[in-house]
PDB file of N, CA and C in Angstrom:
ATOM      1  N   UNK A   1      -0.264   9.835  22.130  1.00  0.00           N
ATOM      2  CA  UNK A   1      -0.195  10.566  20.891  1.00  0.00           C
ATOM      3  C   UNK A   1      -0.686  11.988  21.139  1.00  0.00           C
ATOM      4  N   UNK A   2      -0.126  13.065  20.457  1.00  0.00           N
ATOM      5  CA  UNK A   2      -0.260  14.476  20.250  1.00  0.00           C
ATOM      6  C   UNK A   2      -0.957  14.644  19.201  1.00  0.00           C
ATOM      7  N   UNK A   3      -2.350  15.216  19.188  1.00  0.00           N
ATOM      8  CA  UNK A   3      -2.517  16.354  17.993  1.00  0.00           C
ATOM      9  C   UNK A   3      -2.762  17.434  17.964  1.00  0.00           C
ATOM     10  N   UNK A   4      -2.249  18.143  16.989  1.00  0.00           N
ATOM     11  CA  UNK A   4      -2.634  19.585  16.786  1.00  0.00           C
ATOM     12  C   UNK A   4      -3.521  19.765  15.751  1.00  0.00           C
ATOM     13  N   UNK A   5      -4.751  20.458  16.105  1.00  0.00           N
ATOM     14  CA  UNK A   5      -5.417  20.784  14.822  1.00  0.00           C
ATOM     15  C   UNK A   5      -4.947  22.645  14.445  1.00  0.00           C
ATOM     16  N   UNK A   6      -5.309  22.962  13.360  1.00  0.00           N
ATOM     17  CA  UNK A   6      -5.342  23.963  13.165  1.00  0.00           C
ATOM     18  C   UNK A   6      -6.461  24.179  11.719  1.00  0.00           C
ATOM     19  N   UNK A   7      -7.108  25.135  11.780  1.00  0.00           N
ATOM     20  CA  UNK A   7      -8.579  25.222  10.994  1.00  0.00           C
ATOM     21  C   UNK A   7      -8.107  26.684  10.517  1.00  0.00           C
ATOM     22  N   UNK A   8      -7.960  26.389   9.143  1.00  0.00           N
ATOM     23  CA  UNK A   8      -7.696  28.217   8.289  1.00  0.00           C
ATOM     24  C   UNK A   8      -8.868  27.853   7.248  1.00  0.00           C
ATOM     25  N   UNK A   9      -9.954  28.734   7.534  1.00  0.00           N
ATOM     26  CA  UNK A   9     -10.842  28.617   6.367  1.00  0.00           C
ATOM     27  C   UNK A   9     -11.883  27.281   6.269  1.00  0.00           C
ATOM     28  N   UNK A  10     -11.957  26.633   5.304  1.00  0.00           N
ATOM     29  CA  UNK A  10     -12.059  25.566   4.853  1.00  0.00           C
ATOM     30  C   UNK A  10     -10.784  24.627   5.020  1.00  0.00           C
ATOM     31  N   UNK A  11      -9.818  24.908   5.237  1.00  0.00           N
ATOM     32  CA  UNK A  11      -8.908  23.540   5.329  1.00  0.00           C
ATOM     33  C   UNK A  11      -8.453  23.448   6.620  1.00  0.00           C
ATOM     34  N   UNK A  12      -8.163  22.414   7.125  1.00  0.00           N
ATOM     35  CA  UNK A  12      -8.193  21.493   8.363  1.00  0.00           C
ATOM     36  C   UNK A  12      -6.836  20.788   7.917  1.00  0.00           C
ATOM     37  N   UNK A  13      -5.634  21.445   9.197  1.00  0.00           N
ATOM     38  CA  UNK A  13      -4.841  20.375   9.369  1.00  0.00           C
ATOM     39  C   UNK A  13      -4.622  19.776  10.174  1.00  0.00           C
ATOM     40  N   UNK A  14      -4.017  18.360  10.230  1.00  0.00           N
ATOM     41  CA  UNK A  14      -3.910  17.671  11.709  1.00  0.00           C
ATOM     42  C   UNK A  14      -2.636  17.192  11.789  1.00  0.00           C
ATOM     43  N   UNK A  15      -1.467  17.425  12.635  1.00  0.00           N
ATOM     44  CA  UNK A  15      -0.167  17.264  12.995  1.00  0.00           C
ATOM     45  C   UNK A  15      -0.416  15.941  14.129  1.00  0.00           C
ATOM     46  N   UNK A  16       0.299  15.121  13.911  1.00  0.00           N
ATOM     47  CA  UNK A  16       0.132  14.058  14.772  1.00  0.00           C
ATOM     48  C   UNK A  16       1.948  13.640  15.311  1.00  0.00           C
ATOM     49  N   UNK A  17       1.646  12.956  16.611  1.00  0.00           N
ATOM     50  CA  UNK A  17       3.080  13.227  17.305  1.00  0.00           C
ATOM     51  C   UNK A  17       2.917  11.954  17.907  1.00  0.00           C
ATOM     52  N   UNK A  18       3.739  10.737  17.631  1.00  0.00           N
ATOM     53  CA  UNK A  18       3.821   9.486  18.702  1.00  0.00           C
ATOM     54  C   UNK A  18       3.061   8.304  17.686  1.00  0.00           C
ATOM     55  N   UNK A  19       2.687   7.637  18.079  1.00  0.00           N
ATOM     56  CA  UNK A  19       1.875   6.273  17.728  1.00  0.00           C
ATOM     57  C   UNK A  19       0.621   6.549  17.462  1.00  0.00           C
ATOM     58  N   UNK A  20       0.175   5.845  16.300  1.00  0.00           N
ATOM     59  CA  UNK A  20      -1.311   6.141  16.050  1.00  0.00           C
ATOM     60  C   UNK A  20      -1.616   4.495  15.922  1.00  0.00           C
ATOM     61  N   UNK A  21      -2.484   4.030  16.867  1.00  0.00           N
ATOM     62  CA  UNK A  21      -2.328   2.325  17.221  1.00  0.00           C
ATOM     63  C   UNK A  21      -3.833   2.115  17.650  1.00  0.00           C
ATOM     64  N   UNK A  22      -4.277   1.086  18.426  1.00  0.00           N
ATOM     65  CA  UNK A  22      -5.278   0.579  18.821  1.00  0.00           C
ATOM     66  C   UNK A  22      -5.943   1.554  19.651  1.00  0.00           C
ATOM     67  N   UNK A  23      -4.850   2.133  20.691  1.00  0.00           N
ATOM     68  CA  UNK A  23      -4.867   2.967  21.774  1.00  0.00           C
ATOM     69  C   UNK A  23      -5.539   4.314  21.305  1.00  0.00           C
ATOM     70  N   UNK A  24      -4.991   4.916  20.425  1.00  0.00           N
ATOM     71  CA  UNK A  24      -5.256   6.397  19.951  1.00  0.00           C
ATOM     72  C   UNK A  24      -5.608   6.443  18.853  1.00  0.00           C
ATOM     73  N   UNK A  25      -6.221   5.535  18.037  1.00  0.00           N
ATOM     74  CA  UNK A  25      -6.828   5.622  16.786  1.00  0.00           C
ATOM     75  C   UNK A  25      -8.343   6.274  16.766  1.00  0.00           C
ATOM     76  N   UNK A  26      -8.979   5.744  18.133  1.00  0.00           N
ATOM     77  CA  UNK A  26     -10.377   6.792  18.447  1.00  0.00           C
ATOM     78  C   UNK A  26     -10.418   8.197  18.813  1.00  0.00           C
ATOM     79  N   UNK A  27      -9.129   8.318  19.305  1.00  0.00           N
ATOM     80  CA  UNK A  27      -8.756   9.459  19.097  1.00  0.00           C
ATOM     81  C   UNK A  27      -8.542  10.454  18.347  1.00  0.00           C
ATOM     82  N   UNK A  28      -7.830   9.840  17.452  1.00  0.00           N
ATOM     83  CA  UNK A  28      -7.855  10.841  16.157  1.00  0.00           C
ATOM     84  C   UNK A  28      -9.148  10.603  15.410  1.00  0.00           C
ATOM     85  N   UNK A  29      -9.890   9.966  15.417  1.00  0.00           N
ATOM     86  CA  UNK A  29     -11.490   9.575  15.129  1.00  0.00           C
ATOM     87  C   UNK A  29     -12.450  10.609  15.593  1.00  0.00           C
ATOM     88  N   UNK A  30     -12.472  10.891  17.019  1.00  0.00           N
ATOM     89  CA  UNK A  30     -13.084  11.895  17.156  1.00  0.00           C
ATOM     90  C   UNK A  30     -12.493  13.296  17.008  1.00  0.00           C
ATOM     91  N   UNK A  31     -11.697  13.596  16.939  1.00  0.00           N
ATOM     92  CA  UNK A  31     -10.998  14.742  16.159  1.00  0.00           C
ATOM     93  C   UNK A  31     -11.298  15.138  14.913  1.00  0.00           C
ATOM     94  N   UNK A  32     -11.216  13.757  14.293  1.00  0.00           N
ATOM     95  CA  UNK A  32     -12.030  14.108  12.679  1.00  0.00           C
ATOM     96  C   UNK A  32     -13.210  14.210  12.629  1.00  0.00           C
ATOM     97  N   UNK A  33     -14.072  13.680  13.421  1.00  0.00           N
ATOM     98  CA  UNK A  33     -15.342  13.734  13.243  1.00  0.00           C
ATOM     99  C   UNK A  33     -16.096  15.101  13.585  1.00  0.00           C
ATOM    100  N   UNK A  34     -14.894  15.776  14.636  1.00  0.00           N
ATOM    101  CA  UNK A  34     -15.369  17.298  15.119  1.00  0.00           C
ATOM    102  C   UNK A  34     -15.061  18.347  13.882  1.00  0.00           C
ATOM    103  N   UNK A  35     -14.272  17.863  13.013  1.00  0.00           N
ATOM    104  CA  UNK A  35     -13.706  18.678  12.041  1.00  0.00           C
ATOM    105  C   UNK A  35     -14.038  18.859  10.885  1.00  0.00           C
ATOM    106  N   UNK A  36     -14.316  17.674  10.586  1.00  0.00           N
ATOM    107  CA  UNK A  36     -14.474  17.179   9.112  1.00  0.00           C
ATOM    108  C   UNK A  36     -15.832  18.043   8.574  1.00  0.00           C
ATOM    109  N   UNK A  37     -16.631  18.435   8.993  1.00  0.00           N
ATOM    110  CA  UNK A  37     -17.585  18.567   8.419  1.00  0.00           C
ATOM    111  C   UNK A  37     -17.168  20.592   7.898  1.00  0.00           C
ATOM    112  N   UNK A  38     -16.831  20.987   8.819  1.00  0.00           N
ATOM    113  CA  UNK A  38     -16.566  22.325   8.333  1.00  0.00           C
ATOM    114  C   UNK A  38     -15.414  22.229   7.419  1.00  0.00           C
ATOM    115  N   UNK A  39     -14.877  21.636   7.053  1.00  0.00           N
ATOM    116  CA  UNK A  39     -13.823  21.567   6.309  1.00  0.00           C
ATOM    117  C   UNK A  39     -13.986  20.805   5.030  1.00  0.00           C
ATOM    118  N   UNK A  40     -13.077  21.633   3.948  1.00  0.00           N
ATOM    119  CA  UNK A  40     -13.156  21.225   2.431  1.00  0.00           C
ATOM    120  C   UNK A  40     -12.331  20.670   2.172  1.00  0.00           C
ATOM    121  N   UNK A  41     -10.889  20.736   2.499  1.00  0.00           N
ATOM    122  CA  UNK A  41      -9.512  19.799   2.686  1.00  0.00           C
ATOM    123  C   UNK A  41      -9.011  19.782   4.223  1.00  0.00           C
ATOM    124  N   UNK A  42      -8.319  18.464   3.881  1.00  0.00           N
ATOM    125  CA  UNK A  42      -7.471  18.128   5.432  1.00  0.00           C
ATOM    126  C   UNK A  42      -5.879  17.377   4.916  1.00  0.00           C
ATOM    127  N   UNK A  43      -5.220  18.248   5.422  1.00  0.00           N
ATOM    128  CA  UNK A  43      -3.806  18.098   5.479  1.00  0.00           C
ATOM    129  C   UNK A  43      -3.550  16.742   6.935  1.00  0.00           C
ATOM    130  N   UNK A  44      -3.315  16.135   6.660  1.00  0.00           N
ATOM    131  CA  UNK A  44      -2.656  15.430   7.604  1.00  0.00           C
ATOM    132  C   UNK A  44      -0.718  15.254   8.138  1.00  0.00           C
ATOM    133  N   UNK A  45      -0.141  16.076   8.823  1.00  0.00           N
ATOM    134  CA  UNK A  45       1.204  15.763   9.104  1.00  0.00           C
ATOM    135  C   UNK A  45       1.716  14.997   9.871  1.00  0.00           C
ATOM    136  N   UNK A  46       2.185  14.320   9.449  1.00  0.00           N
ATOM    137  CA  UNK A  46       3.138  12.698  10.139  1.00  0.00           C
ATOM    138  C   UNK A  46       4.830  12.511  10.107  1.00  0.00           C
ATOM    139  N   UNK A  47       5.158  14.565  10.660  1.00  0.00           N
ATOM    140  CA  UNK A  47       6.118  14.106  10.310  1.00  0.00           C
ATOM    141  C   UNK A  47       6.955  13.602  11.761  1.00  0.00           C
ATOM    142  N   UNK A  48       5.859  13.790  12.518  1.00  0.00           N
ATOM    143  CA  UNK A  48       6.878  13.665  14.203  1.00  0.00           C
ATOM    144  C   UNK A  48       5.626  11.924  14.652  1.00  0.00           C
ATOM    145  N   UNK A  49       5.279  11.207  13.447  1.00  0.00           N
ATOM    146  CA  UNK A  49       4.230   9.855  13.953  1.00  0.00           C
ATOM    147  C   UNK A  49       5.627   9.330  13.455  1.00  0.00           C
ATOM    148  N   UNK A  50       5.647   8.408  14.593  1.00  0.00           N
ATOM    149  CA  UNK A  50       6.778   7.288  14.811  1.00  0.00           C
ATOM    150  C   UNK A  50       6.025   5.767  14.642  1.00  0.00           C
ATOM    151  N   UNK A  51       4.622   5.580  14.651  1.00  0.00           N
ATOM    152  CA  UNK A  51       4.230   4.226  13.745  1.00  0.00           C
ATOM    153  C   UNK A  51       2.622   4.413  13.996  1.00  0.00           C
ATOM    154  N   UNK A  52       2.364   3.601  12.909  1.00  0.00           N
ATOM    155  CA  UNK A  52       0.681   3.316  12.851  1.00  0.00           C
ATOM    156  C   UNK A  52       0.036   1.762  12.598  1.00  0.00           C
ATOM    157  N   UNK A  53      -0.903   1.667  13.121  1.00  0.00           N
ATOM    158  CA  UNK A  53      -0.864  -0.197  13.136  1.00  0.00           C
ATOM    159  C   UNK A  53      -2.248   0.070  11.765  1.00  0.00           C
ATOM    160  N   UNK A  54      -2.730  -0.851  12.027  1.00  0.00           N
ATOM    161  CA  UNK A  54      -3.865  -1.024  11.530  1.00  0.00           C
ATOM    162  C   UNK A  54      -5.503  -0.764  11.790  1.00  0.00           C
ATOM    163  N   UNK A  55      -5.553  -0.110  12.918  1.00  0.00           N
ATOM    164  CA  UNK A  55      -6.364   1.049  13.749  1.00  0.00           C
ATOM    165  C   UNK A  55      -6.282   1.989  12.695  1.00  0.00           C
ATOM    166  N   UNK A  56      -4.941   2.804  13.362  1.00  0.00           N
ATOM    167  CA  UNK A  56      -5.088   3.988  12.446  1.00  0.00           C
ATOM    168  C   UNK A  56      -5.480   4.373  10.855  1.00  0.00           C
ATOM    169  N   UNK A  57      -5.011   2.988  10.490  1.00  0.00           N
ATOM    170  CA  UNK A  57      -5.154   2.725   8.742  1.00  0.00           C
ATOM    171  C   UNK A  57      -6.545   3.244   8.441  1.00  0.00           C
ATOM    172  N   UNK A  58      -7.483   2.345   9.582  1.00  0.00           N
ATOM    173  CA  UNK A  58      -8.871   2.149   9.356  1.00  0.00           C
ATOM    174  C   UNK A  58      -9.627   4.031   9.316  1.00  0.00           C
ATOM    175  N   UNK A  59      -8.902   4.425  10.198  1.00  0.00           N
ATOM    176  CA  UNK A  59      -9.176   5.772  10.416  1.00  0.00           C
ATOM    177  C   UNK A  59      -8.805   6.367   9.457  1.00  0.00           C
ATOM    178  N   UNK A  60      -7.704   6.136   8.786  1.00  0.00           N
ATOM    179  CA  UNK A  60      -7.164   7.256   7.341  1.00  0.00           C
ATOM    180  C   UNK A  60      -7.884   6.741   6.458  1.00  0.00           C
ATOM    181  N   UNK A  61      -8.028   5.703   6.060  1.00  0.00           N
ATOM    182  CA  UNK A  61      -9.437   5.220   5.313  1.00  0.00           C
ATOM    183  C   UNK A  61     -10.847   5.565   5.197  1.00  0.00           C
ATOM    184  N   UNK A  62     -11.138   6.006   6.502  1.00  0.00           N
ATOM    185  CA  UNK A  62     -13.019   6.213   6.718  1.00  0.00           C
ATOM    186  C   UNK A  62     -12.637   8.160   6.261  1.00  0.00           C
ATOM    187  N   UNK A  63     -11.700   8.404   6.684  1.00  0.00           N
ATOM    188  CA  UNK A  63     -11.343   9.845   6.425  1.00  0.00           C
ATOM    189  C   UNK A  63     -11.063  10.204   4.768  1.00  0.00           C
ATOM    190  N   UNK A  64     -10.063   9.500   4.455  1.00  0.00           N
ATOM    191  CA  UNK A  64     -10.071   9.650   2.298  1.00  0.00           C
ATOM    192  C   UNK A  64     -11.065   9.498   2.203  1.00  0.00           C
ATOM    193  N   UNK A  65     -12.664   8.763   2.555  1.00  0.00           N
ATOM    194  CA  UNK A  65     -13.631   8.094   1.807  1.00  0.00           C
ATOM    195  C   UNK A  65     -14.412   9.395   2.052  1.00  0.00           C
ATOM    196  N   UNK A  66     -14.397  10.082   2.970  1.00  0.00           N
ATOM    197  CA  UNK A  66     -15.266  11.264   3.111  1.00  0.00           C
ATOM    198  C   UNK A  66     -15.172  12.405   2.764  1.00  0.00           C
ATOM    199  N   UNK A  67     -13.485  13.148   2.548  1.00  0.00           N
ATOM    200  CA  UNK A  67     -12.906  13.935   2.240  1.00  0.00           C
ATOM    201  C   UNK A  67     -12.769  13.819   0.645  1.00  0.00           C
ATOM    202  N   UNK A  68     -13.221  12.636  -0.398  1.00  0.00           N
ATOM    203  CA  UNK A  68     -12.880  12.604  -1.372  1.00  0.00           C
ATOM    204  C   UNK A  68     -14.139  13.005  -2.169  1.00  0.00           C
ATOM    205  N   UNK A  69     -15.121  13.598  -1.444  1.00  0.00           N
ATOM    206  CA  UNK A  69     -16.502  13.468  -1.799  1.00  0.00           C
ATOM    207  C   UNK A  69     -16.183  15.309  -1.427  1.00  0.00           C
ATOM    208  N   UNK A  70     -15.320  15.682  -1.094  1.00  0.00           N
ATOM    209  CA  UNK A  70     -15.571  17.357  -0.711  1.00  0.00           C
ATOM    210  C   UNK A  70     -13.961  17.810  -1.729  1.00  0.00           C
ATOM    211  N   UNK A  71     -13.413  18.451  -1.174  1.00  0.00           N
ATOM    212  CA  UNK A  71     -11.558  19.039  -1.943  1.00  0.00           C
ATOM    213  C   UNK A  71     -10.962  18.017  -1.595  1.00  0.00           C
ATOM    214  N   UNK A  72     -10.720  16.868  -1.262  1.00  0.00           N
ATOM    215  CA  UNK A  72      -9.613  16.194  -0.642  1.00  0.00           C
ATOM    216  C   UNK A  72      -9.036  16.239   0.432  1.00  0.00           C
ATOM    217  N   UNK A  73      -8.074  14.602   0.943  1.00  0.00           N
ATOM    218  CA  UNK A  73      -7.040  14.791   1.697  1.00  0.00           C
ATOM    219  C   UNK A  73      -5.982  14.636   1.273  1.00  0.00           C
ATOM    220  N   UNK A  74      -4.492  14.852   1.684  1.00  0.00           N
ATOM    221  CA  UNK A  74      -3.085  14.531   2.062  1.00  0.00           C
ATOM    222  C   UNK A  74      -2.392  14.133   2.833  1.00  0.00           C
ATOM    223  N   UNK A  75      -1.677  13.881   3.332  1.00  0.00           N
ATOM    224  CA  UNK A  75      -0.428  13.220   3.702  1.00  0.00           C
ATOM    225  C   UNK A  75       0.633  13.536   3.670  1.00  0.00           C
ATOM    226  N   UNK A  76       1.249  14.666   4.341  1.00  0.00           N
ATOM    227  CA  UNK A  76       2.459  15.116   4.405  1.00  0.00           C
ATOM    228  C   UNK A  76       3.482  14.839   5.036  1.00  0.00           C
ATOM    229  N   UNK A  77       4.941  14.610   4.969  1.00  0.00           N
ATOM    230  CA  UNK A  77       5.922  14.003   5.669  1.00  0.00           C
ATOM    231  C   UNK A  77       5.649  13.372   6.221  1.00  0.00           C
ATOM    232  N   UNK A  78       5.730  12.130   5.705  1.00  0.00           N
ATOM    233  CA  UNK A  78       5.772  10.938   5.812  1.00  0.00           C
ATOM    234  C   UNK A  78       7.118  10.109   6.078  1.00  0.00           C
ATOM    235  N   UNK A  79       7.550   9.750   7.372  1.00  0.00           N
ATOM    236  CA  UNK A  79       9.074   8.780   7.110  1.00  0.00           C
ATOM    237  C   UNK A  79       8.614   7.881   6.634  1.00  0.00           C
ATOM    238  N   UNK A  80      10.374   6.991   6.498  1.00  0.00           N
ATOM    239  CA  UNK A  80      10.362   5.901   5.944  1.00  0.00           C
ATOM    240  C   UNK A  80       9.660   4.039   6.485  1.00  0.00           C
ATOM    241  N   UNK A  81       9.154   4.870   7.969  1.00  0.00           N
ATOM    242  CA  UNK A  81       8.635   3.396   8.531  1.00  0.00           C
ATOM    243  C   UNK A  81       7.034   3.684   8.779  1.00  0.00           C
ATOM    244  N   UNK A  82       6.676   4.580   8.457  1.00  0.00           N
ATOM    245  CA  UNK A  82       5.094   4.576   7.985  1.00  0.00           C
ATOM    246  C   UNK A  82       5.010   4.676   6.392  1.00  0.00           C
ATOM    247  N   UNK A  83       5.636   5.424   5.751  1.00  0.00           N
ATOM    248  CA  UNK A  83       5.968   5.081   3.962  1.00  0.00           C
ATOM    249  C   UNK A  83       5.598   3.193   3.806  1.00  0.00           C
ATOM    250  N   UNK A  84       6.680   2.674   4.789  1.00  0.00           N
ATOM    251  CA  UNK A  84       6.547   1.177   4.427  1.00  0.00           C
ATOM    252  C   UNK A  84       5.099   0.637   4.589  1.00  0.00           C
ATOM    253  N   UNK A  85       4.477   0.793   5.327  1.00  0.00           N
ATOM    254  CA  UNK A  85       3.422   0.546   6.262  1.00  0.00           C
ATOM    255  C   UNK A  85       2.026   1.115   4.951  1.00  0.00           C
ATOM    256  N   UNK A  86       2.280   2.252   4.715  1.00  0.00           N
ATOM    257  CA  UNK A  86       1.975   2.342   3.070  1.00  0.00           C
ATOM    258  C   UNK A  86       1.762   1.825   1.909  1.00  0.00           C
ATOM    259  N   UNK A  87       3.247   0.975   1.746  1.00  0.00           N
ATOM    260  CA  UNK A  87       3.794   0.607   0.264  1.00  0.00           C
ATOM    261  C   UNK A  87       3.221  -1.178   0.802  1.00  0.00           C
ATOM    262  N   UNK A  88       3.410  -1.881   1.900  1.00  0.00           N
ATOM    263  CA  UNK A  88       2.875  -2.836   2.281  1.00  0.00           C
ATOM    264  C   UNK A  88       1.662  -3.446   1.939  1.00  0.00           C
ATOM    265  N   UNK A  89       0.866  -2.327   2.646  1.00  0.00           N
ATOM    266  CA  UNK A  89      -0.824  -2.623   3.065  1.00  0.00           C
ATOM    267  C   UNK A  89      -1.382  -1.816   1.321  1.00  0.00           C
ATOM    268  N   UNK A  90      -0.567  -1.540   0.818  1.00  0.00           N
ATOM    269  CA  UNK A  90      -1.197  -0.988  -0.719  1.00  0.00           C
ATOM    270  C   UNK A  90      -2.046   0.360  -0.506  1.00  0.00           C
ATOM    271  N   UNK A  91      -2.133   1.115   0.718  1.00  0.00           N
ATOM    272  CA  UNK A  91      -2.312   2.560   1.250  1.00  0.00           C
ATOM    273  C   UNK A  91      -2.039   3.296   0.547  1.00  0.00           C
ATOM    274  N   UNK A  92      -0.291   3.009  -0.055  1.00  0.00           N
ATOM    275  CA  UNK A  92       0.499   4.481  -1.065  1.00  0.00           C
ATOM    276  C   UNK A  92      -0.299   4.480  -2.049  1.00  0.00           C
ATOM    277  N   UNK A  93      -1.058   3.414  -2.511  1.00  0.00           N
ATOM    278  CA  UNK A  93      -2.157   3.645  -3.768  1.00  0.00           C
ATOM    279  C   UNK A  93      -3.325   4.439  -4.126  1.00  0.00           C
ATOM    280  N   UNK A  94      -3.645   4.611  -2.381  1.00  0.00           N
ATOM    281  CA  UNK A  94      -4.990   4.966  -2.620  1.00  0.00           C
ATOM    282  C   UNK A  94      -4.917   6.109  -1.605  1.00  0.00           C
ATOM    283  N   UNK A  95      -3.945   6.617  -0.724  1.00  0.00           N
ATOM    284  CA  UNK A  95      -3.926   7.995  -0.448  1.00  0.00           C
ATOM    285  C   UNK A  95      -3.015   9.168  -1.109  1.00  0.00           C
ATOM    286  N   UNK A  96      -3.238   9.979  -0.981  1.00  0.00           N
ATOM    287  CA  UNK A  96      -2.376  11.142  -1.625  1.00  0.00           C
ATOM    288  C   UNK A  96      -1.462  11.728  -0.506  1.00  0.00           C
ATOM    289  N   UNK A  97      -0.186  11.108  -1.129  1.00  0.00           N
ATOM    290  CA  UNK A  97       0.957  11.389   0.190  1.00  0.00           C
ATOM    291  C   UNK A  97       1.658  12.147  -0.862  1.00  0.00           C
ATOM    292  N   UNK A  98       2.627  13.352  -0.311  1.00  0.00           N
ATOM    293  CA  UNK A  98       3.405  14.240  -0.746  1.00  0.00           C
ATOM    294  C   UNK A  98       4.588  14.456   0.376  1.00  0.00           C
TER     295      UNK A  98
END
């Protein structure tokens, strides 16, 4: 997996590229954890993530729970086989995807 961060200000985005799985879910873990704190929002882009298991879930989870306590997160481009993965696990409920 690929990420790109990019930090304007207070907001933090993270572009993610490939699988976000067992393998690279600590990955993007410590990425957030380097970030998160200077930052008031975090954009997350998924539009080049081709799947996420239930690792990663755990990670977009510990991330809304912290970010919802400062400006928020998002979820931007999103396909249709992480959308599912979403609408499944009841995720589309409780993150803010656009």
């Amino acid at each position: 997996m690929t990420i790109t961060k990019k930090q304007n200000g207070t907001s933090l985005e993270i572009a993610l590229e490939g699988r976000l799985d067992t393998m690279t879910a600590p990955e993007l873990e410590k990425e957030l954890t380097a970030g998160l704190d200077a930052a008031e929002t975090l954009t997350l882009d998924f539009e080049n993530l081709a799947y996420i298991s239930s690792a990663g879930l755990r990670v977009l989870l510990s991330a809304h729970k912290l970010m919802s306590r400062k400006g928020g997160m998002k979820i931007v481009n999103v396909n249709e086989i992480v959308k599912e993965v979403f609408d499944v696990t009841g995720f589309a409920d409780i993150l803010t995807i656009a």
